[in-house]
N, C-alpha and C. Protein backbone atom coordinates (compact mmCIF):
# COMPACT_ATOMS: atom_id res chain seq x y z
N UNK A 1 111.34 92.24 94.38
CA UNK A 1 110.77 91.02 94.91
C UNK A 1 109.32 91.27 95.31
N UNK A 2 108.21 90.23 94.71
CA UNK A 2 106.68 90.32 95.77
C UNK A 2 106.49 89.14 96.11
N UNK A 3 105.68 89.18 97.06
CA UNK A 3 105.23 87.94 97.41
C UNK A 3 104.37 87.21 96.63
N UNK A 4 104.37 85.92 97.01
CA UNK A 4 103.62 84.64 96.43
C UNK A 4 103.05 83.42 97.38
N UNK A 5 101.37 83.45 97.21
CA UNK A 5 100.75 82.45 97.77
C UNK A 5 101.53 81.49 98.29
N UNK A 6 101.32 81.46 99.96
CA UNK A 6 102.45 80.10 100.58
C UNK A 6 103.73 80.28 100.98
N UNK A 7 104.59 81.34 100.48
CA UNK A 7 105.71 82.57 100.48
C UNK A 7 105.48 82.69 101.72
N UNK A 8 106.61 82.34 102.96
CA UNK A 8 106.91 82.95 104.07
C UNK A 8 107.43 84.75 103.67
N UNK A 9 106.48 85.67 104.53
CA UNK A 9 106.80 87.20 104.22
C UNK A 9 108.10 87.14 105.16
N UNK A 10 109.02 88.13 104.47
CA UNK A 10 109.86 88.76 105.42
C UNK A 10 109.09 89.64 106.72
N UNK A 11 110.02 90.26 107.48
CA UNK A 11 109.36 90.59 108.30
C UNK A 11 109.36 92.01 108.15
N UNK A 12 108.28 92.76 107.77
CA UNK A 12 108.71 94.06 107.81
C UNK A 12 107.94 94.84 108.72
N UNK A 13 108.47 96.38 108.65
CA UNK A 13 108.22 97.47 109.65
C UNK A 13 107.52 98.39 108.71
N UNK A 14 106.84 99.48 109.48
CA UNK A 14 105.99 100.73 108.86
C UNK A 14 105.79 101.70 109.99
N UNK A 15 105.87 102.40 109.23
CA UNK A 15 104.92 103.77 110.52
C UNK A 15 103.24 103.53 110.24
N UNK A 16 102.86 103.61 111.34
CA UNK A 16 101.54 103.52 111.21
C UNK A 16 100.69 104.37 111.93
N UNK A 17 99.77 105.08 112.60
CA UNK A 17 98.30 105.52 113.19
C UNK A 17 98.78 104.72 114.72
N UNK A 18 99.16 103.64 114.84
CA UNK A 18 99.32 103.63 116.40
C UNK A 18 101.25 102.99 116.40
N UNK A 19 102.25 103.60 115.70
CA UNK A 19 103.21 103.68 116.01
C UNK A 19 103.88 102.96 114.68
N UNK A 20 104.76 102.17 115.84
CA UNK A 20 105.91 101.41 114.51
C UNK A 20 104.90 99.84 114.13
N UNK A 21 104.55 99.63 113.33
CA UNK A 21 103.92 98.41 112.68
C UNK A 21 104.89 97.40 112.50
N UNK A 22 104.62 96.28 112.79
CA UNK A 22 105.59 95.49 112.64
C UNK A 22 105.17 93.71 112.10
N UNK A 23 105.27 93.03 111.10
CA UNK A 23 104.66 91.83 110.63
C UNK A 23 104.87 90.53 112.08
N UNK A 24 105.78 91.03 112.89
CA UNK A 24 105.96 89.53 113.93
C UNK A 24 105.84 90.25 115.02
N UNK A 25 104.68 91.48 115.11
CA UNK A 25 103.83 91.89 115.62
C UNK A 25 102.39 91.16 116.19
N UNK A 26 102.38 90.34 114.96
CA UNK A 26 100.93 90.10 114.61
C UNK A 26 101.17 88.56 114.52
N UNK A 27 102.30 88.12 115.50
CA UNK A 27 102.33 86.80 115.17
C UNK A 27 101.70 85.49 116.16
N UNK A 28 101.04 84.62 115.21
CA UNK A 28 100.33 84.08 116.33
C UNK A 28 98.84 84.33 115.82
N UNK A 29 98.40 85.16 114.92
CA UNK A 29 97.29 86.06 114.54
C UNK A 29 97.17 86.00 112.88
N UNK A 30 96.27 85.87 112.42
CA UNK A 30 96.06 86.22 110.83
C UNK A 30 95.96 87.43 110.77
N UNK A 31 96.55 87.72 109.59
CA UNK A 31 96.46 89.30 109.56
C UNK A 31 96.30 90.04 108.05
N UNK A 32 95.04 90.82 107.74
CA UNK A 32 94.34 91.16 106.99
C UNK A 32 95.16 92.49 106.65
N UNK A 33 95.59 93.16 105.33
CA UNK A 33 96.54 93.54 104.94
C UNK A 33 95.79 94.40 103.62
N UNK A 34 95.20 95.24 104.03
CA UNK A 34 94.41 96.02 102.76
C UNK A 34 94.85 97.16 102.33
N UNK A 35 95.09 96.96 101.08
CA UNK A 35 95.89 98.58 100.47
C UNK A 35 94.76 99.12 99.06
N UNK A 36 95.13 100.34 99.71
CA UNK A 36 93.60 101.35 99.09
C UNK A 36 94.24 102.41 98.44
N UNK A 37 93.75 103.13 97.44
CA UNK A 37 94.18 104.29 96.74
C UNK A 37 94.66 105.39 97.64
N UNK A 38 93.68 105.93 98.21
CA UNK A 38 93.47 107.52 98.99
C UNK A 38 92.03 107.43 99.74
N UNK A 39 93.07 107.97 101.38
CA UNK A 39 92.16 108.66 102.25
C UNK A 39 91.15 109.43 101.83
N UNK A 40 89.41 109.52 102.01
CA UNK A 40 88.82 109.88 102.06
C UNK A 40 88.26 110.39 100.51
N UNK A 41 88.44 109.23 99.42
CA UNK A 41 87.49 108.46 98.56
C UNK A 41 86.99 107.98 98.53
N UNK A 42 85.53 108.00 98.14
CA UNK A 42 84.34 107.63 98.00
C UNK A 42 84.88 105.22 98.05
N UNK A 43 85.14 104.74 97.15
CA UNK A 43 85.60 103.53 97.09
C UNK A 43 86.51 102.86 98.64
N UNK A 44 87.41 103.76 98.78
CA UNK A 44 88.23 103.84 99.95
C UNK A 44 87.86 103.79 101.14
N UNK A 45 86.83 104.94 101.11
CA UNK A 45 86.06 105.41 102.45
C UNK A 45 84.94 103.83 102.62
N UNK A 46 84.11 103.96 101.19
CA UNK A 46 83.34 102.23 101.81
C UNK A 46 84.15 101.33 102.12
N UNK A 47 85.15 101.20 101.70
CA UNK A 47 85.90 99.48 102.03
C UNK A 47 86.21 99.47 103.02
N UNK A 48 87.24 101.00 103.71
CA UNK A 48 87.64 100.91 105.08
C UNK A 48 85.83 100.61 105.97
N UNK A 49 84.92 100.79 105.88
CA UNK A 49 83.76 101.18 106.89
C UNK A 49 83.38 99.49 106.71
N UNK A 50 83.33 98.96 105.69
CA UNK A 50 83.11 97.51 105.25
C UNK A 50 83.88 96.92 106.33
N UNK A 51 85.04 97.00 106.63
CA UNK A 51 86.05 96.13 107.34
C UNK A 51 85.91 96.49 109.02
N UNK A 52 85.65 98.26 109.17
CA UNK A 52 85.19 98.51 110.22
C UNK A 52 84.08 97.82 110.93
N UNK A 53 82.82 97.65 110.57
CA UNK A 53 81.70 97.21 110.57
C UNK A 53 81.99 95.24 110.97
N UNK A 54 82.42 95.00 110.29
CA UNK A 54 83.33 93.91 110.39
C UNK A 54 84.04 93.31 111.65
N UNK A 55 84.80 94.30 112.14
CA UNK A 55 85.32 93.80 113.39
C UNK A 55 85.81 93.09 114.17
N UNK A 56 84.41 93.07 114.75
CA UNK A 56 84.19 91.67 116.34
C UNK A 56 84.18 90.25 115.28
N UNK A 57 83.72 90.55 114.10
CA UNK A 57 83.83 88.72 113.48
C UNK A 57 85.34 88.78 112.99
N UNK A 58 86.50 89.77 112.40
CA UNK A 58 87.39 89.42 112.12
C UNK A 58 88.19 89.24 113.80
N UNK A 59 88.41 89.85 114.46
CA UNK A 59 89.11 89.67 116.01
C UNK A 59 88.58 88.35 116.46
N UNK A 60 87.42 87.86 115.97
CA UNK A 60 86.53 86.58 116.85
C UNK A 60 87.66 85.59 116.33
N UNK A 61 87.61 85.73 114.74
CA UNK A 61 88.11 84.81 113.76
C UNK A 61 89.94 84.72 114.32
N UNK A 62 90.45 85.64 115.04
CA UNK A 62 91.49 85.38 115.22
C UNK A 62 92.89 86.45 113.83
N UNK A 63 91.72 87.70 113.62
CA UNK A 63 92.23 88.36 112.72
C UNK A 63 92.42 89.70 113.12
N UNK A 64 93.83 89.90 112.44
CA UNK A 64 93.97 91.51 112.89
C UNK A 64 93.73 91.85 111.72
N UNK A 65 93.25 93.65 111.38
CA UNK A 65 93.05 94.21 110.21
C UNK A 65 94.16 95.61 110.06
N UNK A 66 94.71 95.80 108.78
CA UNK A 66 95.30 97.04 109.04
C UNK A 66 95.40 97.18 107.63
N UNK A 67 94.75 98.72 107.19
CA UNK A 67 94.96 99.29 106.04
C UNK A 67 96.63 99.77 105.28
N UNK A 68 96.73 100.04 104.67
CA UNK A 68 97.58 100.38 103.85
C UNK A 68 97.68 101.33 102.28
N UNK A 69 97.75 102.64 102.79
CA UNK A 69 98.50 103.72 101.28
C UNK A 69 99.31 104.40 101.55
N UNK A 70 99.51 104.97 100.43
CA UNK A 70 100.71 106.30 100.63
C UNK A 70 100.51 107.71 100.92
N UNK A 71 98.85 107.60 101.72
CA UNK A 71 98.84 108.41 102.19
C UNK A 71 99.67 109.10 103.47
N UNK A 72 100.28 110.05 104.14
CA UNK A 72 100.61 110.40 105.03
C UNK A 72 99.82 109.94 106.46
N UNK A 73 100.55 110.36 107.51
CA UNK A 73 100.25 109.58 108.88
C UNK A 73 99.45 110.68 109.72
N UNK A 74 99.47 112.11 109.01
CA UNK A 74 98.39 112.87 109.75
C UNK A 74 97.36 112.81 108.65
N UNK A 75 97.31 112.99 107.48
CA UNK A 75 96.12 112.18 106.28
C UNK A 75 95.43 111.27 107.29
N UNK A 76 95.86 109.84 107.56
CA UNK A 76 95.85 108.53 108.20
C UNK A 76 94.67 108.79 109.61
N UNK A 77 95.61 109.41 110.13
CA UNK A 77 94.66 110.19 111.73
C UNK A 77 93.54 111.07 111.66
N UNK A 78 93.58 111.53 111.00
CA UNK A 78 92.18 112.29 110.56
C UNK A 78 90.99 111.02 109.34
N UNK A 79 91.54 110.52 108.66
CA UNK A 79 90.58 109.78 108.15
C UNK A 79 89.82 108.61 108.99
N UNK A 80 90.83 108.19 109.97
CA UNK A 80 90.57 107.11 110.93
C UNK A 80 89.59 107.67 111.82
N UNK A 81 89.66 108.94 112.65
CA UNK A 81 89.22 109.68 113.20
C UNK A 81 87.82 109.60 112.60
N UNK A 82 87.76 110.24 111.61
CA UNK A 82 86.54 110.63 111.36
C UNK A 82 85.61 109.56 110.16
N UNK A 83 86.07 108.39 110.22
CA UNK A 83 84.89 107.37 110.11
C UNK A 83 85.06 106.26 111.37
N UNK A 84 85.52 106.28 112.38
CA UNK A 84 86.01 105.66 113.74
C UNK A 84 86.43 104.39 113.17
N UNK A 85 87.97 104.27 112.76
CA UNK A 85 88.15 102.70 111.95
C UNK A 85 89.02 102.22 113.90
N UNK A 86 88.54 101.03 114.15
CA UNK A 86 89.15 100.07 115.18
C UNK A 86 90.45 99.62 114.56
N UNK A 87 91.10 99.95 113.59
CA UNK A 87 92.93 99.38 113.29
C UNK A 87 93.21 100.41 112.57
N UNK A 88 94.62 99.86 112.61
CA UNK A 88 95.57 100.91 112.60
C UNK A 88 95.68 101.03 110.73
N UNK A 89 96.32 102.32 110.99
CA UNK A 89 96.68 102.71 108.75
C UNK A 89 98.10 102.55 109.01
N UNK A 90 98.57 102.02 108.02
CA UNK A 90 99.85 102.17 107.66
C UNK A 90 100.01 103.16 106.43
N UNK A 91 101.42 104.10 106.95
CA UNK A 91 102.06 105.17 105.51
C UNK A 91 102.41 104.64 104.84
N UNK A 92 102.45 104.31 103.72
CA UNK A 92 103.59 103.93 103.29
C UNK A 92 104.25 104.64 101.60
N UNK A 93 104.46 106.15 102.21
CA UNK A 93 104.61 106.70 101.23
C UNK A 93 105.92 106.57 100.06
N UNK A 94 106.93 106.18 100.71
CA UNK A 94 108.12 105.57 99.66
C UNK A 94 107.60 104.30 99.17
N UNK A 95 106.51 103.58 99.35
CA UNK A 95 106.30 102.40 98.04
C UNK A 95 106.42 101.21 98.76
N UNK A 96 107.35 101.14 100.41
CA UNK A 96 108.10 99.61 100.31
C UNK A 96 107.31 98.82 100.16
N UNK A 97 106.33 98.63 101.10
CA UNK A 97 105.77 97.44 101.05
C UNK A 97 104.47 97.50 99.77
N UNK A 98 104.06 98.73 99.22
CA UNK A 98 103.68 98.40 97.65
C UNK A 98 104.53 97.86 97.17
N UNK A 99 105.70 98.09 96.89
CA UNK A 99 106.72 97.19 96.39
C UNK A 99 106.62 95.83 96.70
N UNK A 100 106.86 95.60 98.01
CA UNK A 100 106.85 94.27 98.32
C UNK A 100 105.35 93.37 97.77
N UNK A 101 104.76 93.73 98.04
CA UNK A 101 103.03 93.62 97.38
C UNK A 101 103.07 93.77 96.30
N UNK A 102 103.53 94.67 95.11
CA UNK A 102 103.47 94.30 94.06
C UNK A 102 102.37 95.63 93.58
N UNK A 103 101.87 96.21 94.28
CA UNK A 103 100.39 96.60 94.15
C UNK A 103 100.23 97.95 93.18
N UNK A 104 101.80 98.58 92.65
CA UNK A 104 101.52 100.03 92.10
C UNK A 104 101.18 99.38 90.40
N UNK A 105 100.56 100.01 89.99
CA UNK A 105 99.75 99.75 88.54
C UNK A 105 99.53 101.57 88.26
N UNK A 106 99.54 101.33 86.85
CA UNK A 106 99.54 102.35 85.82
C UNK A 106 97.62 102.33 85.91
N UNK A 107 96.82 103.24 85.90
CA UNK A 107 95.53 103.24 85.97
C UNK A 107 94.90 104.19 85.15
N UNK A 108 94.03 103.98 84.61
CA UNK A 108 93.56 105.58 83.76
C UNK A 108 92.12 106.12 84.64
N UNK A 109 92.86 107.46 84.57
CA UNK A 109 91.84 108.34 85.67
C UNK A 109 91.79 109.73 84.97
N UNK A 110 90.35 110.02 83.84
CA UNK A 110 89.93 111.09 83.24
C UNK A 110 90.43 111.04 82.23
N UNK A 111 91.00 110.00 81.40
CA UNK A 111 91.51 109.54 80.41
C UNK A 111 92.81 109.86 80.22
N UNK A 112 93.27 110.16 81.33
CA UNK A 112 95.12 109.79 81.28
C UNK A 112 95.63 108.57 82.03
N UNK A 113 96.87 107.92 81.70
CA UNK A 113 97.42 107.38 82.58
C UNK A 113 98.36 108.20 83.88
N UNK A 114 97.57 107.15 84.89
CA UNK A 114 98.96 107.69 86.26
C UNK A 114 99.11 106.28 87.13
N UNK A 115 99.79 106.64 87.96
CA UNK A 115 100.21 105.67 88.28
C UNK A 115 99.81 105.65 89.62
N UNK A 116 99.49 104.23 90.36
CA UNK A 116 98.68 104.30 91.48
C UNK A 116 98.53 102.85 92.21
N UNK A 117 98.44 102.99 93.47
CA UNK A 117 97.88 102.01 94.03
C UNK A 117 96.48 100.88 93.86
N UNK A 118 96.73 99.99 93.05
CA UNK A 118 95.88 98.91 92.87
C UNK A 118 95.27 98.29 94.08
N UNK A 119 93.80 98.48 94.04
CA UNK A 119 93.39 98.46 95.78
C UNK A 119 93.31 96.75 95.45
N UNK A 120 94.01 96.52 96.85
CA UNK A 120 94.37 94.74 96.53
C UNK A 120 94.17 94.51 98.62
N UNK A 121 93.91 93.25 98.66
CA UNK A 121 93.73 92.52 100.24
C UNK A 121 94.56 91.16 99.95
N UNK A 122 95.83 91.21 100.94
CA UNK A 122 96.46 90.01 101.25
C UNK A 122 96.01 89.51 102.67
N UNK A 123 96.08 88.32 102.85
CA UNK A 123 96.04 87.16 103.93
C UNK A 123 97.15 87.00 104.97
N UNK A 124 97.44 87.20 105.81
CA UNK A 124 98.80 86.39 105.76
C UNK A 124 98.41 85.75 106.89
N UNK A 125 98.61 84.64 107.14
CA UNK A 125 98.09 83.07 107.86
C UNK A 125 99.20 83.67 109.77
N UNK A 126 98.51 83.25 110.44
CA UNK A 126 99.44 82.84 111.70
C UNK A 126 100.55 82.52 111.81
N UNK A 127 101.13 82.02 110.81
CA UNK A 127 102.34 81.66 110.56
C UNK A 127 103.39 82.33 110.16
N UNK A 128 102.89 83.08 109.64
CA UNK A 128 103.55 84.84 108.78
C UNK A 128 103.50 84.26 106.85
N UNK A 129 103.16 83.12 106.93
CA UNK A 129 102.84 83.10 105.55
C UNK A 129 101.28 83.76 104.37
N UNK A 130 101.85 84.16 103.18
CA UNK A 130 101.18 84.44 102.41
C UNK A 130 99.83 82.94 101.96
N UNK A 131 98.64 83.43 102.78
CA UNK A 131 97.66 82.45 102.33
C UNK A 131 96.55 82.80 101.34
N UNK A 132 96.18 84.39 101.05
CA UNK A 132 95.55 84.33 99.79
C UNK A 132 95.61 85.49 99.33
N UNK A 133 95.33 86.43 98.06
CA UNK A 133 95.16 87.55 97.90
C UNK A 133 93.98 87.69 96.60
N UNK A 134 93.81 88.94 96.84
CA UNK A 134 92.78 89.58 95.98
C UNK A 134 93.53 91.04 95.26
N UNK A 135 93.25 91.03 94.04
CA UNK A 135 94.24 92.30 93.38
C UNK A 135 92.52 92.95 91.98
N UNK A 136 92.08 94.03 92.52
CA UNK A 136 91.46 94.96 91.40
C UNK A 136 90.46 94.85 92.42
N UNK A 137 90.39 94.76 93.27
CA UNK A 137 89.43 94.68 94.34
C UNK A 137 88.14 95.58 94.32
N UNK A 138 87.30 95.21 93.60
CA UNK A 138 85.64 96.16 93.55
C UNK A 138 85.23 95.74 95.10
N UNK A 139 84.83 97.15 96.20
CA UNK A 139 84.39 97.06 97.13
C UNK A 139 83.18 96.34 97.43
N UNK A 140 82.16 96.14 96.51
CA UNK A 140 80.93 95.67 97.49
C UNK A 140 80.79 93.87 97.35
N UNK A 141 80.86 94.06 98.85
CA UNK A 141 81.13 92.53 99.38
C UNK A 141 82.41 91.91 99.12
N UNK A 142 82.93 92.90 99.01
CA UNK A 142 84.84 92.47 99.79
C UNK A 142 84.95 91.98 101.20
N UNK A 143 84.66 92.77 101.90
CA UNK A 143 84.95 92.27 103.28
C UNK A 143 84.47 90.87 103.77
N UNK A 144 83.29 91.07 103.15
CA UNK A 144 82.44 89.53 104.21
C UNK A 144 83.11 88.51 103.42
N UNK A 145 83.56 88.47 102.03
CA UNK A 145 84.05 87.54 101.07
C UNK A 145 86.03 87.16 102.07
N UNK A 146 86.12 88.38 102.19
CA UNK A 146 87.71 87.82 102.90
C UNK A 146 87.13 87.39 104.47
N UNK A 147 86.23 88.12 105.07
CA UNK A 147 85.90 87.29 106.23
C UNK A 147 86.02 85.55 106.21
N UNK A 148 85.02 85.69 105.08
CA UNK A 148 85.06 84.05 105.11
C UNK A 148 86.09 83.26 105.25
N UNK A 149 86.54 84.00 103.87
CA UNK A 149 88.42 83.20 103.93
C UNK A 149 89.11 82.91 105.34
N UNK A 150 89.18 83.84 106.20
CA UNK A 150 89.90 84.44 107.34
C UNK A 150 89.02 82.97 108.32
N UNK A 151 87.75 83.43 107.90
CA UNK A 151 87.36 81.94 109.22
C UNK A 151 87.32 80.63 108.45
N UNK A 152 87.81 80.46 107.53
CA UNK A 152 88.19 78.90 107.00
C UNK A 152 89.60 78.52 107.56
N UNK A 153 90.51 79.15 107.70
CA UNK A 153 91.85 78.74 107.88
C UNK A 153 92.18 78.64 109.30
């Protein structure tokens, strides 16, 4: 199963950088939902600092932010650490909520295929519904582009 624009999300759980993550956590709140290849890649590293930088206008807007890979949760703490990200990472090294997202894609990297996290940003509205997404996500001017989104709704 993935989600679909307008799609009430189930409610799910994660380990995350500041504990158990939880979707009706964040309820009441829009909540910005970004899944990235790997900790402390060049692409990775700008998008998280993009969203960092970001902030006080997504919290103004009434938005929480929280990353998402399969990287590990001491990976997670050290990358957070050391570009100072204000939200939390989610692990999510068994896939679920890539699964649920939809987000693993076959990619060619040095001219093989492998298989990998498609860096993609979902929406999900106050409501806990799915209100927009972005999937192949080229970093520059991602963030301010979902900002916007985030303060239209």
């Amino acid at each position: 199963m993935s989600v679909t624009i307008g799609q009430k999300l189930p409610d799910f759980r994660a380990a995350s950088t500041g504990g158990e993550f939880s979707l009706s956590s964040t309820k009441g709140r829009k909540l910005v939902l970004y899944f990235y290849p790997k900790d402390n890649t060049p692409g990775c590293t700008n998008e998280s600092i993009d969203f960092r930088d970001r902030i006080d206008a997504f919290e103004k807007a009434g938005a929480t932010i929280v990353g998402v890979s399969r990287d590990s949760l001491k990976s997670h703490e050290g990358f957070r650490a050391k570009h100072a990200l204000p939200f939390e990472l989610i692990s999510d090294p068994d896939e679920a909520l890539c699964g649920l997202f939809d987000v693993m894609k076959m990619k060619n990297m040095y001219g093989r295929q492998v298989r990998g996290v498609e860096r993609s940003t979902f929406v999900i509205g106050s409501d806990g519904t799915l209100a927009r997404e972005w999937r192949g996500v080229k970093v520059p001017g991602h963030a301010a582009e979902v900002l916007d989104f985030v303060r239209s709704i």
